[in-house]
C-alpha atoms as a PDB file:
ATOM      1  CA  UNK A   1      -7.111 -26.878  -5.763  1.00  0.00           C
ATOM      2  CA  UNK A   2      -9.900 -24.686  -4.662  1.00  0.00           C
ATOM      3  CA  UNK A   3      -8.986 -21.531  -2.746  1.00  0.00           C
ATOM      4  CA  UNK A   4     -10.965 -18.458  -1.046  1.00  0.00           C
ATOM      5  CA  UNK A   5      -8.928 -16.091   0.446  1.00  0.00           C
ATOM      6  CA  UNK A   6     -10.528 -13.128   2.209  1.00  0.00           C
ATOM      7  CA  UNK A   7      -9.095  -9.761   2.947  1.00  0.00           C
ATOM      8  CA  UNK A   8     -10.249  -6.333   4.222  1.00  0.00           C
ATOM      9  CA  UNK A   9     -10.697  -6.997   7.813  1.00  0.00           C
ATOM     10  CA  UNK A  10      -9.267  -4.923  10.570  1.00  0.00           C
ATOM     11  CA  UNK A  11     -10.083  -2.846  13.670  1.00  0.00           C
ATOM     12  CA  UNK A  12     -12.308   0.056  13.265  1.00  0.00           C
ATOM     13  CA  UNK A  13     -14.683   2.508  15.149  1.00  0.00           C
ATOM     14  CA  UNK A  14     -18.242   1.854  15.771  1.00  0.00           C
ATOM     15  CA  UNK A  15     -19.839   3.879  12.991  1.00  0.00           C
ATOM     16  CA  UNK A  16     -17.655   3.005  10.661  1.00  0.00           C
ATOM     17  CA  UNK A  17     -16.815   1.161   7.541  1.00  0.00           C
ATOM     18  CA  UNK A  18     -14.644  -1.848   6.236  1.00  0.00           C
ATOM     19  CA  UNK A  19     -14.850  -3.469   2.830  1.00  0.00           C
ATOM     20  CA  UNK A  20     -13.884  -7.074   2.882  1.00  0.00           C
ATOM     21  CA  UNK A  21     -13.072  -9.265  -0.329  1.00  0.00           C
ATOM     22  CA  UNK A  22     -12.822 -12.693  -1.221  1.00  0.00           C
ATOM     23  CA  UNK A  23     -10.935 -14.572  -4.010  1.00  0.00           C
ATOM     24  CA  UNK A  24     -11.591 -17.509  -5.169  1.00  0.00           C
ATOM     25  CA  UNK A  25      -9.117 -19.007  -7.177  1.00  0.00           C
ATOM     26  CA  UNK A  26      -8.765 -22.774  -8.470  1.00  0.00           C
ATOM     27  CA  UNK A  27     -12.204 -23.043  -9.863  1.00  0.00           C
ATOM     28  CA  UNK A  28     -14.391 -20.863 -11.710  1.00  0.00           C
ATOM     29  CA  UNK A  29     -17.467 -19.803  -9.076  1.00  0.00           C
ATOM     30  CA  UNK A  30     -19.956 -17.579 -11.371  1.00  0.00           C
ATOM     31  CA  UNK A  31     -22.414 -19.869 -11.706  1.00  0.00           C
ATOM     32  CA  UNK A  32     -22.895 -20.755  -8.281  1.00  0.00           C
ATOM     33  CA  UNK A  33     -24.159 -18.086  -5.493  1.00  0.00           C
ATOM     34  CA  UNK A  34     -21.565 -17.209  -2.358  1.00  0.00           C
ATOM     35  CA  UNK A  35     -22.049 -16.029   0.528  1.00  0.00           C
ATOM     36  CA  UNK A  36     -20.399 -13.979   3.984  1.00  0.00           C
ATOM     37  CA  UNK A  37     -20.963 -15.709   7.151  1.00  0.00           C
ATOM     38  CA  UNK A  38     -19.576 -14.798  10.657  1.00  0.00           C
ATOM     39  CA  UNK A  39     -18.253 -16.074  13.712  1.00  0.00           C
ATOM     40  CA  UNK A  40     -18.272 -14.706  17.493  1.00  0.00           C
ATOM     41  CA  UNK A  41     -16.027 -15.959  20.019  1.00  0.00           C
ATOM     42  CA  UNK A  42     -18.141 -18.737  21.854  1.00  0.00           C
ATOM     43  CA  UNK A  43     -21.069 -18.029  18.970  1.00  0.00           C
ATOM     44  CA  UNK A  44     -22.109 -20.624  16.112  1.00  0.00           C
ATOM     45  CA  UNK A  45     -21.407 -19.731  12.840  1.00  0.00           C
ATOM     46  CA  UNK A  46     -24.043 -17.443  11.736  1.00  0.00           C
ATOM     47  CA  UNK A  47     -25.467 -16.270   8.238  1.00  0.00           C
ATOM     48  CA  UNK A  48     -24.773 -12.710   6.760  1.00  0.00           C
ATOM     49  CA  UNK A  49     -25.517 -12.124   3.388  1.00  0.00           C
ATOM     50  CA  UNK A  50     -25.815 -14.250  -0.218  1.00  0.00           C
ATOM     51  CA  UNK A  51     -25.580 -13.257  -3.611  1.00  0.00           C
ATOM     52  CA  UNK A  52     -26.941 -15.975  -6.029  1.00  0.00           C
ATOM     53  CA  UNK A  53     -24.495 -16.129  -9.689  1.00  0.00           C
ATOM     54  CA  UNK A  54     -26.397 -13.558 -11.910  1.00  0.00           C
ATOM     55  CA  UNK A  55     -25.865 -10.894  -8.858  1.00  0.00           C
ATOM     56  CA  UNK A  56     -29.755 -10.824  -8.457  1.00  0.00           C
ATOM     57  CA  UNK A  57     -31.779 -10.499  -5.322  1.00  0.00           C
ATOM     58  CA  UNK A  58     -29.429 -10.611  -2.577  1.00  0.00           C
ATOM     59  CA  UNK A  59     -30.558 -11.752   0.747  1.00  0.00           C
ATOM     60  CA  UNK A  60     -29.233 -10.334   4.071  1.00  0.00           C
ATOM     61  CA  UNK A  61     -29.574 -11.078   7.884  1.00  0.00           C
ATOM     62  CA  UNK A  62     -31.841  -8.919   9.202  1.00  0.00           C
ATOM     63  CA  UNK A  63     -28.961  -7.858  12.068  1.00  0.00           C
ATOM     64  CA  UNK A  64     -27.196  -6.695   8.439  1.00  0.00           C
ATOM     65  CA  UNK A  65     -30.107  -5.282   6.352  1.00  0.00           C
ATOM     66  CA  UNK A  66     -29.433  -1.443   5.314  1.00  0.00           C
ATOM     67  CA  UNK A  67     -25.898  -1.389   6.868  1.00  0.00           C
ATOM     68  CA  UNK A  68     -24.287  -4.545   4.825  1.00  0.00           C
ATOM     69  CA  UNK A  69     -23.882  -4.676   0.985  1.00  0.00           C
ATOM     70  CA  UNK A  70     -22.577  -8.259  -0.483  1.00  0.00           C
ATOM     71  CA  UNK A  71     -21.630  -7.873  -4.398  1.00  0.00           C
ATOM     72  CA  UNK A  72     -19.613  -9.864  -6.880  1.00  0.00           C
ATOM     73  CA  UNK A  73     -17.296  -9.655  -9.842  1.00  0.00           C
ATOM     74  CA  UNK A  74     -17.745 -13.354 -11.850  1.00  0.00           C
ATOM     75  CA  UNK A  75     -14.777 -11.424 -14.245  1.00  0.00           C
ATOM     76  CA  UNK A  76     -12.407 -11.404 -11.585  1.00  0.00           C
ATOM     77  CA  UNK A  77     -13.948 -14.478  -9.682  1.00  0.00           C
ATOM     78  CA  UNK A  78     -13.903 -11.968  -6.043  1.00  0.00           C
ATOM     79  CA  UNK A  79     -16.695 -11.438  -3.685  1.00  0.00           C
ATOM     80  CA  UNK A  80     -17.347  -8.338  -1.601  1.00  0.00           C
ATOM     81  CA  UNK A  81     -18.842  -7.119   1.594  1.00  0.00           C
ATOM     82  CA  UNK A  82     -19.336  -3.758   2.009  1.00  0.00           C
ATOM     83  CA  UNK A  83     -19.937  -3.001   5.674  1.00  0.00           C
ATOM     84  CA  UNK A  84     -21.244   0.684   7.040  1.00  0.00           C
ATOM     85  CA  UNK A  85     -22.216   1.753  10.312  1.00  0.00           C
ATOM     86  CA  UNK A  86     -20.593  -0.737  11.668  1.00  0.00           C
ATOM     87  CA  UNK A  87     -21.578  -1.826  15.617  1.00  0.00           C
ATOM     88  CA  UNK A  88     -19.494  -3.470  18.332  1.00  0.00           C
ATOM     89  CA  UNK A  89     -21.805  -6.982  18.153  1.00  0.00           C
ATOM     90  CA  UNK A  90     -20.393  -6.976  14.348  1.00  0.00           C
ATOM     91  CA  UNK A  91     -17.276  -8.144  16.059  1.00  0.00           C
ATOM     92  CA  UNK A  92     -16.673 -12.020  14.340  1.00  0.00           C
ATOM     93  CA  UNK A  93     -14.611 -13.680  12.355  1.00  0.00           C
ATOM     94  CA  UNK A  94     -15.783 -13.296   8.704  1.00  0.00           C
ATOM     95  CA  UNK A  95     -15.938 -16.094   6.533  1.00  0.00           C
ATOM     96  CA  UNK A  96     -16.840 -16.375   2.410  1.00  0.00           C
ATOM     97  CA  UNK A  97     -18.112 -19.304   1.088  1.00  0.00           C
ATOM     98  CA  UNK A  98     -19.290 -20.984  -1.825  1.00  0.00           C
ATOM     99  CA  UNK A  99     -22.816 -22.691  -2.491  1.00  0.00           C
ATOM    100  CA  UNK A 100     -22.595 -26.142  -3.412  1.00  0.00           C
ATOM    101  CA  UNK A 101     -25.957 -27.311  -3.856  1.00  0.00           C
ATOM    102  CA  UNK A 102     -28.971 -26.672  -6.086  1.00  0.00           C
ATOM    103  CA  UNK A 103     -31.017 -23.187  -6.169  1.00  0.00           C
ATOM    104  CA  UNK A 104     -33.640 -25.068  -4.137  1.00  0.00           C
ATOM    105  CA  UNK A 105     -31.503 -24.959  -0.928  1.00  0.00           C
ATOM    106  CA  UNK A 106     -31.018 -21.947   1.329  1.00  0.00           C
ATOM    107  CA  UNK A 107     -28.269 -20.007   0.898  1.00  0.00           C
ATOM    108  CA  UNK A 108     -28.949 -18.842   4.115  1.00  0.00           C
ATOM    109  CA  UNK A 109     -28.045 -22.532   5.634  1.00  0.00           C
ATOM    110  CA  UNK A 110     -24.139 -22.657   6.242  1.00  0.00           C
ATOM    111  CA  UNK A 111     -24.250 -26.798   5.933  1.00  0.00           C
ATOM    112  CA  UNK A 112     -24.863 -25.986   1.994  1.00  0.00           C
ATOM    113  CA  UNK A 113     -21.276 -24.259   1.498  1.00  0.00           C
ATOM    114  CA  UNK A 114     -19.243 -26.759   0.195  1.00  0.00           C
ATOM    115  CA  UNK A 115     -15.787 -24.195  -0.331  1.00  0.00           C
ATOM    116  CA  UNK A 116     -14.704 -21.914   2.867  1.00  0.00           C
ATOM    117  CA  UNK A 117     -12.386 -19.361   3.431  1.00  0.00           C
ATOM    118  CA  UNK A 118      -9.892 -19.316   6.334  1.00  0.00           C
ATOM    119  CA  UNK A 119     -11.864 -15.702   7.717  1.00  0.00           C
ATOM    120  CA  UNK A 120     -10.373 -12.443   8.214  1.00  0.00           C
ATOM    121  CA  UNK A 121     -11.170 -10.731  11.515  1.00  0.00           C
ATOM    122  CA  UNK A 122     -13.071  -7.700  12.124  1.00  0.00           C
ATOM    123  CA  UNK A 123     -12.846  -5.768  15.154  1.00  0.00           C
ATOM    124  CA  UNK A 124     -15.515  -2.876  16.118  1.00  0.00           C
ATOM    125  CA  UNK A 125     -14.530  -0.633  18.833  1.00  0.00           C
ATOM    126  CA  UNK A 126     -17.327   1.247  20.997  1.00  0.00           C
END
């Protein structure tokens, strides 16, 4: 049975920084990209940051860009999401996912994520 499992969350000062992980465990994942996606109370789901399954040309929301850094271990099967400088509007539910269809669909498009996490909660105090 697939499972992602994401840790790392927490409350924290604007300004600064949380690392949050995923593990995927059931399946082996390295061939397909992941990604970190995020949830506001009374928001839709909204797109973060992908990694494709060589680690190469990660793509980023451009509320993220230069603050957020999504990386991957295929050894360990984990994802990460390094977060800096973080804001108060940062505030969400964090979810990891897995891609499920071909490298001709967005990884920016949540409906292609066929494996999700149950989300870990970050908090960001002003």
């Amino acid at each position: 049975q697939v499972q992602l499992v994401e840790s790392g969350g927490g409350l924290v000062q604007a300004g600064g920084s949380l690392r949050l992980s995923c593990a995927a465990s059931g399946r082996t994942f390295s061939s397909y990209a992941m990604g970190w996606f995020r949830q506001a109370p009374g928001k839709e789901r909204e797109f973060v940051a992908a990694i494709r399954w060589g680690g190469a040309s990660p793509s980023y929301a451009d509320s993220v860009k230069g603050r957020f850094t999504i990386s991957r271990d295929n050894a360990k099967n984990t994802l990460h999401l390094q977060m800096n400088s973080l804001k108060p509007e940062d505030t969400a539910v964090y979810y990891c996912a897995v891609h499920s269809k071909g490298i001709y669909y967005s990884t920016r498009d949540p409906q292609n994520y066929g494996y999700w996490g149950q989300g870990t909660q970050v908090t960001v105090s002003s």
